[in-house]
Every structure is written in structure tokens, then in C-alpha cells.
N, C-alpha and C. Protein backbone atom coordinates (compact mmCIF):
# COMPACT_ATOMS: atom_id res chain seq x y z
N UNK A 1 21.94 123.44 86.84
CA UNK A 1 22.93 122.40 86.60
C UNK A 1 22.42 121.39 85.57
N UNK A 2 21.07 120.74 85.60
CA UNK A 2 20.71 119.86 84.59
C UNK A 2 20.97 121.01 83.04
N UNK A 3 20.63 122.04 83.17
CA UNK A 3 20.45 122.94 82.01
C UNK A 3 21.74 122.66 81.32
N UNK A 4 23.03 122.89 82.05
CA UNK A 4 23.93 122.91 81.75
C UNK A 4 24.48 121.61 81.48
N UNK A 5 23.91 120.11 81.86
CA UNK A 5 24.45 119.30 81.86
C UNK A 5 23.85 118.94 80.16
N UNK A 6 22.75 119.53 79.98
CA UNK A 6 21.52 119.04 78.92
C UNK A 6 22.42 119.95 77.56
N UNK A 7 22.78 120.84 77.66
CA UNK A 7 23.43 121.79 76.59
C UNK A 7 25.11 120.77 76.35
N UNK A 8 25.81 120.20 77.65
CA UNK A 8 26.83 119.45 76.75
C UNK A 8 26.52 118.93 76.65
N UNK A 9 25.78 117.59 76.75
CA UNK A 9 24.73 116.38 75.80
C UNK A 9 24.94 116.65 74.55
N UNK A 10 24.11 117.84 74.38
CA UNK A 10 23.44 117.82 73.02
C UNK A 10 24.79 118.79 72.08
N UNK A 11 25.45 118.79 72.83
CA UNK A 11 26.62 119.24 71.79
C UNK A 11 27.49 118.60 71.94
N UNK A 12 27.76 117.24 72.25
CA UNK A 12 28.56 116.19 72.21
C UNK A 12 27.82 115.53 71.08
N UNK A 13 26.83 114.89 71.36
CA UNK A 13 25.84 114.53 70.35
C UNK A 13 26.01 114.76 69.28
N UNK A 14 25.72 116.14 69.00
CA UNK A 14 25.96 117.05 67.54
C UNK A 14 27.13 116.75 66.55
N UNK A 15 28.16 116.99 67.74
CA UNK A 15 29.67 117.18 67.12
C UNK A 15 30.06 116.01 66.81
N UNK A 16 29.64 114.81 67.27
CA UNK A 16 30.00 113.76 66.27
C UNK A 16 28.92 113.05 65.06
N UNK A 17 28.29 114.14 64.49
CA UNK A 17 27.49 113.16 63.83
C UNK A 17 28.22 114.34 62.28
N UNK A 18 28.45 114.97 62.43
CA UNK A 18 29.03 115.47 60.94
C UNK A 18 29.93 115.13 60.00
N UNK A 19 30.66 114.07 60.50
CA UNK A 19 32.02 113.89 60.01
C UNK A 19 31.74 111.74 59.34
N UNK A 20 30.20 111.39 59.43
CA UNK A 20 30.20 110.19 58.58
C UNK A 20 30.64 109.35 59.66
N UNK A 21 30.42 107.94 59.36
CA UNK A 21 30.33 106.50 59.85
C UNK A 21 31.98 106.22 59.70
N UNK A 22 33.05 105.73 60.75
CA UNK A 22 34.68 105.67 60.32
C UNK A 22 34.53 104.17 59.37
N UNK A 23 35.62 104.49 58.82
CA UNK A 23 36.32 103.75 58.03
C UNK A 23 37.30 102.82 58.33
N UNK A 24 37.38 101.74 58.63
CA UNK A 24 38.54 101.18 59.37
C UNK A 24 38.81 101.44 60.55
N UNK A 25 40.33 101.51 61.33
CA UNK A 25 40.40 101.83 62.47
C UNK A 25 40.90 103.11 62.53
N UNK A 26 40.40 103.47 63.80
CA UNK A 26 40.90 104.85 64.00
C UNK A 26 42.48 105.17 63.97
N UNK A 27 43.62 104.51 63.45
CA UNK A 27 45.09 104.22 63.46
C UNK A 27 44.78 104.41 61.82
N UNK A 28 44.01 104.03 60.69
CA UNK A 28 44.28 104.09 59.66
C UNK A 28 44.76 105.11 58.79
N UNK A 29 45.05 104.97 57.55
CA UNK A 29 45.15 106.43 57.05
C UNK A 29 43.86 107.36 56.53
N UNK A 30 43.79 108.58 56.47
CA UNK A 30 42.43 109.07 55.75
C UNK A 30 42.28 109.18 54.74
N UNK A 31 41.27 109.49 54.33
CA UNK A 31 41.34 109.29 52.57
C UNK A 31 40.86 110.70 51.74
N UNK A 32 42.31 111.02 51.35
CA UNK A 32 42.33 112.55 50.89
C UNK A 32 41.79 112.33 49.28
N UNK A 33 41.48 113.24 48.61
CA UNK A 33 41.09 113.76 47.26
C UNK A 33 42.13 112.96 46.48
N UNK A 34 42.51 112.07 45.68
CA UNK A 34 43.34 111.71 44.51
C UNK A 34 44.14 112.80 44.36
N UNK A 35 45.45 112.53 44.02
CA UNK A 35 45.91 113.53 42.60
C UNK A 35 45.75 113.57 40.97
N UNK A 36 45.50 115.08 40.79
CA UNK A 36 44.76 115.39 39.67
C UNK A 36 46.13 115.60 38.77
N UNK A 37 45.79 115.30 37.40
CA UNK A 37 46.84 115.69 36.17
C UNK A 37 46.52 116.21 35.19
N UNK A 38 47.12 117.32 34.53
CA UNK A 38 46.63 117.58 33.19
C UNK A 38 47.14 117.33 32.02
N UNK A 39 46.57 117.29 31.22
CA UNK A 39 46.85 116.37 29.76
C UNK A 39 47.50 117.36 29.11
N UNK A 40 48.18 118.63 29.47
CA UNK A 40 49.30 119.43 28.97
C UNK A 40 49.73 120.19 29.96
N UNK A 41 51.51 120.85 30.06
CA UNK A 41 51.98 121.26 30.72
C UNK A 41 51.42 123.33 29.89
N UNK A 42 51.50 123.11 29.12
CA UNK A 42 51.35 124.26 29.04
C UNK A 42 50.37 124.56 27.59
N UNK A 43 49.54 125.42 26.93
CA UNK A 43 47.94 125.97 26.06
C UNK A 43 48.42 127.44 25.59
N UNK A 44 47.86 127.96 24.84
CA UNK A 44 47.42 129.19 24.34
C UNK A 44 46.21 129.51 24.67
N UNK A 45 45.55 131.03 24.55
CA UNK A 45 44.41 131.28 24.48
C UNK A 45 43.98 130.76 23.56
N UNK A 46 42.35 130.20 24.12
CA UNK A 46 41.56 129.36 23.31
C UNK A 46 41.39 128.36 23.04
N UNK A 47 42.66 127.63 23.99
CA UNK A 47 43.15 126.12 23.20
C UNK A 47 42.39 125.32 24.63
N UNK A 48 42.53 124.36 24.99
CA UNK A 48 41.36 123.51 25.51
C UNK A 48 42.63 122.26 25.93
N UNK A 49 42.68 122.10 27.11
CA UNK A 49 43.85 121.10 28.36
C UNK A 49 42.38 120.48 28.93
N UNK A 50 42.54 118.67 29.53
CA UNK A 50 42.36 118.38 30.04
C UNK A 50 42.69 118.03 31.34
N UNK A 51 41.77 117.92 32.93
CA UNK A 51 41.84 117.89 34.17
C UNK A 51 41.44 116.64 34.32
N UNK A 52 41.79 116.04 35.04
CA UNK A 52 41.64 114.51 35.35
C UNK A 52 42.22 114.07 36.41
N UNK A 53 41.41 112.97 36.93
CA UNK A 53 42.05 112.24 37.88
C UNK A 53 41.58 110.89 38.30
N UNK A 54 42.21 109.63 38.55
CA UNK A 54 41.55 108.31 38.84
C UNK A 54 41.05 108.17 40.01
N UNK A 55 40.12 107.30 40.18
CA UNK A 55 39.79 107.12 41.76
C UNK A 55 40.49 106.92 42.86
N UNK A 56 40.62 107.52 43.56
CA UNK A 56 41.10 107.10 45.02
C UNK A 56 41.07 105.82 45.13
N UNK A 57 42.40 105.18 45.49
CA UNK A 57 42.73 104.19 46.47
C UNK A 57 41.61 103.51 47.82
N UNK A 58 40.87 104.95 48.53
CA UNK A 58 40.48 104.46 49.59
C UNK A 58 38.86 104.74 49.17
N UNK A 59 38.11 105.30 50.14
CA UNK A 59 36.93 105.13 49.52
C UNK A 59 36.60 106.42 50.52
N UNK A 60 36.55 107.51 49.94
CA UNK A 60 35.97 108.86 50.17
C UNK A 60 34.59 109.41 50.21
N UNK A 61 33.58 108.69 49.58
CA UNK A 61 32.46 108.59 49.73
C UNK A 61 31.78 109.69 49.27
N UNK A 62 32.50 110.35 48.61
CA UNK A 62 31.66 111.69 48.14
C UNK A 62 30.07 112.11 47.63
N UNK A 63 29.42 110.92 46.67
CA UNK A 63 28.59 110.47 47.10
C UNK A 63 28.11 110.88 45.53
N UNK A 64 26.82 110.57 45.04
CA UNK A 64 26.32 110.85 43.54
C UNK A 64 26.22 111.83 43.02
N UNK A 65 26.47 112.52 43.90
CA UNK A 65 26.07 114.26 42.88
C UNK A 65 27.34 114.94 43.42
N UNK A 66 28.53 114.39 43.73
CA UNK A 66 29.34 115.21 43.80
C UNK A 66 30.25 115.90 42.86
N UNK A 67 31.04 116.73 43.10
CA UNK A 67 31.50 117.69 42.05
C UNK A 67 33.24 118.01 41.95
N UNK A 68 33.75 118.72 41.06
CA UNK A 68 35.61 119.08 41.12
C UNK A 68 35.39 120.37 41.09
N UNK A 69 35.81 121.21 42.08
CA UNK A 69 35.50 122.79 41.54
C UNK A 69 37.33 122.94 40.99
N UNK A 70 37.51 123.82 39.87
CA UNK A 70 38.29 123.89 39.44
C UNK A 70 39.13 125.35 38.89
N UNK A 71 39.64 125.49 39.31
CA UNK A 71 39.98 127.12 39.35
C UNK A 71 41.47 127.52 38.26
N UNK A 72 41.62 128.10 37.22
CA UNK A 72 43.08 127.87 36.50
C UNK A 72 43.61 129.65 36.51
N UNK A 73 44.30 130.06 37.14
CA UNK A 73 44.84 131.32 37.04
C UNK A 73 46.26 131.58 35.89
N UNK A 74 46.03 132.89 35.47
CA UNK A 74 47.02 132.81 34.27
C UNK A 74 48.57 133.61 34.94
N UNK A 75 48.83 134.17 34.14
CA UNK A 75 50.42 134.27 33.98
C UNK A 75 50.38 135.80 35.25
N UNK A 76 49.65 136.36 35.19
CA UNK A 76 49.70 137.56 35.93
C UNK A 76 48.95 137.18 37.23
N UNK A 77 48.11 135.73 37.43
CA UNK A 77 48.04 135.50 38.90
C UNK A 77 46.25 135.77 38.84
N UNK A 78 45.40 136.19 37.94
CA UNK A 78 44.29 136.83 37.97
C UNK A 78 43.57 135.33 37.65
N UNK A 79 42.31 135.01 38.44
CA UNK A 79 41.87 133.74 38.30
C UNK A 79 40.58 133.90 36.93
N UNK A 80 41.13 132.72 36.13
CA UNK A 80 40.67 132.83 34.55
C UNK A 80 39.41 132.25 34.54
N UNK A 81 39.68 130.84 35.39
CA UNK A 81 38.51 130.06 35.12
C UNK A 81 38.19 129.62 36.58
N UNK A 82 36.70 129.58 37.23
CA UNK A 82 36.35 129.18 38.24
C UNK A 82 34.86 128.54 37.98
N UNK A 83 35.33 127.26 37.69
CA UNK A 83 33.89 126.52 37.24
C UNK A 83 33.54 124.83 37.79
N UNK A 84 32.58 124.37 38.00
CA UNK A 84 32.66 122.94 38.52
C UNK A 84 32.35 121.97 37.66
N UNK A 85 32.89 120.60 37.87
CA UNK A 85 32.77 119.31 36.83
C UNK A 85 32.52 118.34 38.00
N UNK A 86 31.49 117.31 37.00
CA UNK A 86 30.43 116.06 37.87
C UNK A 86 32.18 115.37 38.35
N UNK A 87 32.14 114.41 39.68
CA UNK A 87 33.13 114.00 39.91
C UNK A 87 32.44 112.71 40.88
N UNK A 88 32.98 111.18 40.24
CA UNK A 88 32.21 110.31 40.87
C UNK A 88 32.64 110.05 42.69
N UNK A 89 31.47 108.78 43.25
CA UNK A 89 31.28 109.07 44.54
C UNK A 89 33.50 108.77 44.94
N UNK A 90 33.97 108.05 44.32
CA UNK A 90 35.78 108.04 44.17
C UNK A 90 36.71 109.12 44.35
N UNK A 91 36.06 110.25 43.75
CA UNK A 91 37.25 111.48 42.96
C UNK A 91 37.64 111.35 42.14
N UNK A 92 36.97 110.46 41.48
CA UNK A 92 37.32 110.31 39.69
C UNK A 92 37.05 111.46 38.89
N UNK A 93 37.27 112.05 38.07
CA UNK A 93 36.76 112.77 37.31
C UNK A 93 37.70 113.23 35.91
N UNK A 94 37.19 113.40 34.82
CA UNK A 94 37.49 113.69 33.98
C UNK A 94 37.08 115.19 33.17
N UNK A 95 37.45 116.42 32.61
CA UNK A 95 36.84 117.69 32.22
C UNK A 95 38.07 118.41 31.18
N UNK A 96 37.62 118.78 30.13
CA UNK A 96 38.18 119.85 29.23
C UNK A 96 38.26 120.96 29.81
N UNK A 97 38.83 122.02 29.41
CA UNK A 97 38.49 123.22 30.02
C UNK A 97 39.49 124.05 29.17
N UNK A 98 38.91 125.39 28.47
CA UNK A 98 39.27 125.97 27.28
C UNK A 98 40.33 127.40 28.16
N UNK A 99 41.10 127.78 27.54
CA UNK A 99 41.90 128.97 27.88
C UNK A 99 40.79 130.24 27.56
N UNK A 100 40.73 131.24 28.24
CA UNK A 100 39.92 132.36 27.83
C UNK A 100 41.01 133.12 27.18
N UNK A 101 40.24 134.06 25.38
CA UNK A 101 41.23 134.63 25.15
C UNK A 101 42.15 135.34 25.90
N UNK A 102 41.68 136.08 26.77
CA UNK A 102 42.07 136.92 27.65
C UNK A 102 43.05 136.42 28.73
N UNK A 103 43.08 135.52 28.40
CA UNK A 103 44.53 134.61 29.28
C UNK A 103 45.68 135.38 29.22
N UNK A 104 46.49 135.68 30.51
CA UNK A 104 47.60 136.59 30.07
C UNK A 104 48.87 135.09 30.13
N UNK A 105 49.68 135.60 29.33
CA UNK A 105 50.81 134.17 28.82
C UNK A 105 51.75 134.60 30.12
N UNK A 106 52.59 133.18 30.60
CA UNK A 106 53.61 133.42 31.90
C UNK A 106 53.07 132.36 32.37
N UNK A 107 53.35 132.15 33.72
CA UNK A 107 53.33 130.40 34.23
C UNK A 107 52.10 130.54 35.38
N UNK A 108 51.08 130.15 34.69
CA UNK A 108 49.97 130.00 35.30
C UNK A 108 50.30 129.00 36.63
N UNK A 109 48.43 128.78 36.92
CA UNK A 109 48.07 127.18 37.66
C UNK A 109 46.84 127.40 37.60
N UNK A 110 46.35 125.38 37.85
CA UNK A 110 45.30 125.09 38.07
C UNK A 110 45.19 124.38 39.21
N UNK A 111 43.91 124.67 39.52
CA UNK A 111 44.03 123.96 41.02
C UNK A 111 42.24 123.15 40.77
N UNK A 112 42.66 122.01 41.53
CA UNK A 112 41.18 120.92 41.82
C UNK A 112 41.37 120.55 42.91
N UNK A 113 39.52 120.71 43.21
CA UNK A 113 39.44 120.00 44.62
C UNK A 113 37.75 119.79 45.45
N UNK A 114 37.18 118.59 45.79
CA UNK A 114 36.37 118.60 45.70
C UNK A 114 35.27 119.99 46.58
N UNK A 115 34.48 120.13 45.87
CA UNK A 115 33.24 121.49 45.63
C UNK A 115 32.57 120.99 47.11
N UNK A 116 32.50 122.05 47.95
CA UNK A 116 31.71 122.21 49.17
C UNK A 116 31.74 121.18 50.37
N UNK A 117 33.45 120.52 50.04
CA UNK A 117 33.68 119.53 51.29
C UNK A 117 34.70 120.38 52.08
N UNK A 118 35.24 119.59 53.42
CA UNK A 118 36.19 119.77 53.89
C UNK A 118 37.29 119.05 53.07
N UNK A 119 37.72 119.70 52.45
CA UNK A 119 38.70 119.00 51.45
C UNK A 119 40.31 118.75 52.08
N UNK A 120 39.86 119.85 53.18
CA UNK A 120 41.55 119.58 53.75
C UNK A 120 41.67 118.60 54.65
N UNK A 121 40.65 118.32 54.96
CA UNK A 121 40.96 116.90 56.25
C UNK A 121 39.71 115.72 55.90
N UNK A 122 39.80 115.37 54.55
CA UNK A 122 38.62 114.54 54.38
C UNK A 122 38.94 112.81 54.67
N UNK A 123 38.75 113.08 55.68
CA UNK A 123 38.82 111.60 56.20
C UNK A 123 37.68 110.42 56.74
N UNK A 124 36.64 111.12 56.25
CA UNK A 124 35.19 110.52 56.41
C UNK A 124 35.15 110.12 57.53
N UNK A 125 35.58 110.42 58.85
CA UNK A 125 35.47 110.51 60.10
C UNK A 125 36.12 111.81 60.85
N UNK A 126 35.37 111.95 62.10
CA UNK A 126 35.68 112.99 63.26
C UNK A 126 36.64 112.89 63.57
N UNK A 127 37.99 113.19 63.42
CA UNK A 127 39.12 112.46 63.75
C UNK A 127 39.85 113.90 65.00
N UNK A 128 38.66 115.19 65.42
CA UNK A 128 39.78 115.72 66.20
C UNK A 128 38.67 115.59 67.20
N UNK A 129 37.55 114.96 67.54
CA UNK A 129 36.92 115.13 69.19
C UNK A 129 36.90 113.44 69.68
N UNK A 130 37.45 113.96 71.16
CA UNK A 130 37.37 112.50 71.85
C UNK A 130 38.55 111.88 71.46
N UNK A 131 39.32 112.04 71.44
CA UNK A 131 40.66 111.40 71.13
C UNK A 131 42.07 111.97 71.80
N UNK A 132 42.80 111.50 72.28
CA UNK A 132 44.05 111.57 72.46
C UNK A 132 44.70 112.27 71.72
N UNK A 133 45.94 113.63 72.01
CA UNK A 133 46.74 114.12 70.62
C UNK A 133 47.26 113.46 70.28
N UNK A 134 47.89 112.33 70.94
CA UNK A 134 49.08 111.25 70.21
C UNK A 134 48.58 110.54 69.07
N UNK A 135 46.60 110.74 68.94
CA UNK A 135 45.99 109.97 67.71
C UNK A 135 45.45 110.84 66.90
N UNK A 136 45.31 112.00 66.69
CA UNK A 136 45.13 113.10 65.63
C UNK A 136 45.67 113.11 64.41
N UNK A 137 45.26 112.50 63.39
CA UNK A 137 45.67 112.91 62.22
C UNK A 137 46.02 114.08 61.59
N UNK A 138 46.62 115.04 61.17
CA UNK A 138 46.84 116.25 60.33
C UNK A 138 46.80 115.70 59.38
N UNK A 139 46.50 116.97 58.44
CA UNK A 139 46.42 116.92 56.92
C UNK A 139 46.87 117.96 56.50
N UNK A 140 47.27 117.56 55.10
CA UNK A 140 47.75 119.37 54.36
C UNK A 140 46.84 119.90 54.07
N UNK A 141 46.84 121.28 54.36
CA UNK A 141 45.57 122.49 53.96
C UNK A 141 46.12 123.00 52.42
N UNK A 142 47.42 122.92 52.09
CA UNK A 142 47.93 123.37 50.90
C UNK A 142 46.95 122.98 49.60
N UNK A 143 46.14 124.06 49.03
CA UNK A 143 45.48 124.16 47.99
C UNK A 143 46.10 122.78 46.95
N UNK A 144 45.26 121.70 46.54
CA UNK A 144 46.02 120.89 45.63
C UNK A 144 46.01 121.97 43.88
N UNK A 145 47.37 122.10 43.50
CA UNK A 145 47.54 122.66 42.25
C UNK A 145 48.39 122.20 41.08
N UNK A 146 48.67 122.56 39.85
CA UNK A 146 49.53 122.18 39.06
C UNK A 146 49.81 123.24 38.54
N UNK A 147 51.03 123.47 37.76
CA UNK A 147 51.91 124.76 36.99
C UNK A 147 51.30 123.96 35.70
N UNK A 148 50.89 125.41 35.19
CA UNK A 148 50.40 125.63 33.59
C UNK A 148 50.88 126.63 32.69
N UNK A 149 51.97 126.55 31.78
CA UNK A 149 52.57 127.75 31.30
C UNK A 149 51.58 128.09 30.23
N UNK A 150 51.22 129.53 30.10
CA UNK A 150 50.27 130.10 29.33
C UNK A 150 51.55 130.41 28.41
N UNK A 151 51.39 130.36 26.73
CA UNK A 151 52.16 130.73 25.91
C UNK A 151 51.28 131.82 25.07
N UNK A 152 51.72 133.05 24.56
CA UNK A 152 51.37 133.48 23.54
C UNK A 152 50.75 133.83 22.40
């Protein structure tokens, strides 16, 4: 019985230390990734669109070496570019990013989102143990993306 009492301890313990120090009150909102924009709706092979986005409103904490992984698929759906850009501790970030010739033309996308977080529920707190369902936040899991028409 202690064995067993000593194993949920230490996994109560555990399970709240991954999810960061909260932010406000636990009623607040969380603080998701910015939305990202690109500096053209639609490129040719070869031609070079910028990805961008301003800091978050709230304070996400991502931290000094964090990153945008950034993924742009072309007209036939086949992913073109899968590469990462520095992105401050905000979700700020700014990056070029060139069309590969091999881009097939038709209505792409690009998608950003920060590199090796929980990006879908980043709320810099534990927000599903020890709590009430009536206080559970959800979040959208929907990949953040934008339509990019590949031309010709």
C-alpha cells in the first residue's frame, strides 16, 4: 500500500511540472501562437514570399532559442518546403522562403507553427489535471495555414 501510495505521489508530482509556472488566473485566456501572414498570395518557381508574424498579445514564453517550423506544399499537395526559422521568446518572427523549381503550379499552402512545442494547447500552464470540466480550456488542433497559389 505505501508502494502504491509512493508511485501516485510521484506521478502527481511529475504531471504538473511540464506545462510551466500559470499565467494569470486559471479563468484566463491561453496564449496560442500569433497569426502568421504572407507577403504574397500567390509566387512562381524560384520566386521568394515572405512568412511573418508579430508578437503575441500574451506572453508565450517560448524562450531564446526558439524556432517557426514551416512547411509550404504545392499545387498537387506534395510538401515542397519543410524547414525552420529563429522565432523570438513572443512568436515573432520574420523569414523568406524561395519556391523550389519543382513546385507544381495550383493552389498550394503554407503552414507555421512553433518547432517542438505543444502548439495545439500552448497555454503555458497544465490546464487538463486537477481541475473541474466546467474549467478546461480547449484549443484548436487545426494545423495553423495559409492558401498560396503556385502560378506557372
Amino acid at each position: 500500500m505505501r508502494k502504491a501510495a509512493g508511485i501516485v505521489a510521484a506521478v502527481l508530482l511529475l504531471s504538473g511540472t511540464g506545462c510551466g509556472q500559470p499565467v494569470g488566473t486559471f479563468g484566463g485566456d491561453g496564449c496560442m501562437p500569433p497569426s502568421f501572414s504572407l507577403s504574397a498570395d500567390a509566387a512562381r518557381p524560384g520566386e521568394s514570399f515572405t512568412i511573418s508574424a508579430d508578437d503575441a498579445t500574451c506572453n508565450p514564453r517560448y524562450g531564446d532559442t526558439a524556432q517557426i517550423q514551416l512547411e509550404v506544399m504545392d499545387g498537387s499537395g506534395v510538401k515542397i518546403v519543410d524547414t525552420l526559422a529563429p522565432m523570438n521568446d513572443a512568436g515573432g518572427f520574420s523569414t523568406a522562403v524561395t519556391l523550389p523549381e519543382s513546385a507544381v503550379p495550383g493552389t498550394g499552402s503554407v503552414a507555421a507553427f512553433p518547432y517542438n512545442l505543444d502548439w495545439c494547447d500552448d497555454t503555458g500552464r497544465n490546464n487538463r489535471v486537477g481541475h473541474g470540466a466546467a474549467e478546461i480550456h480547449r484549443a484548436s488542433c487545426v494545423l495553423p495555414s495559409q492558401t498560396l497559389t503556385i502560378e506557372p
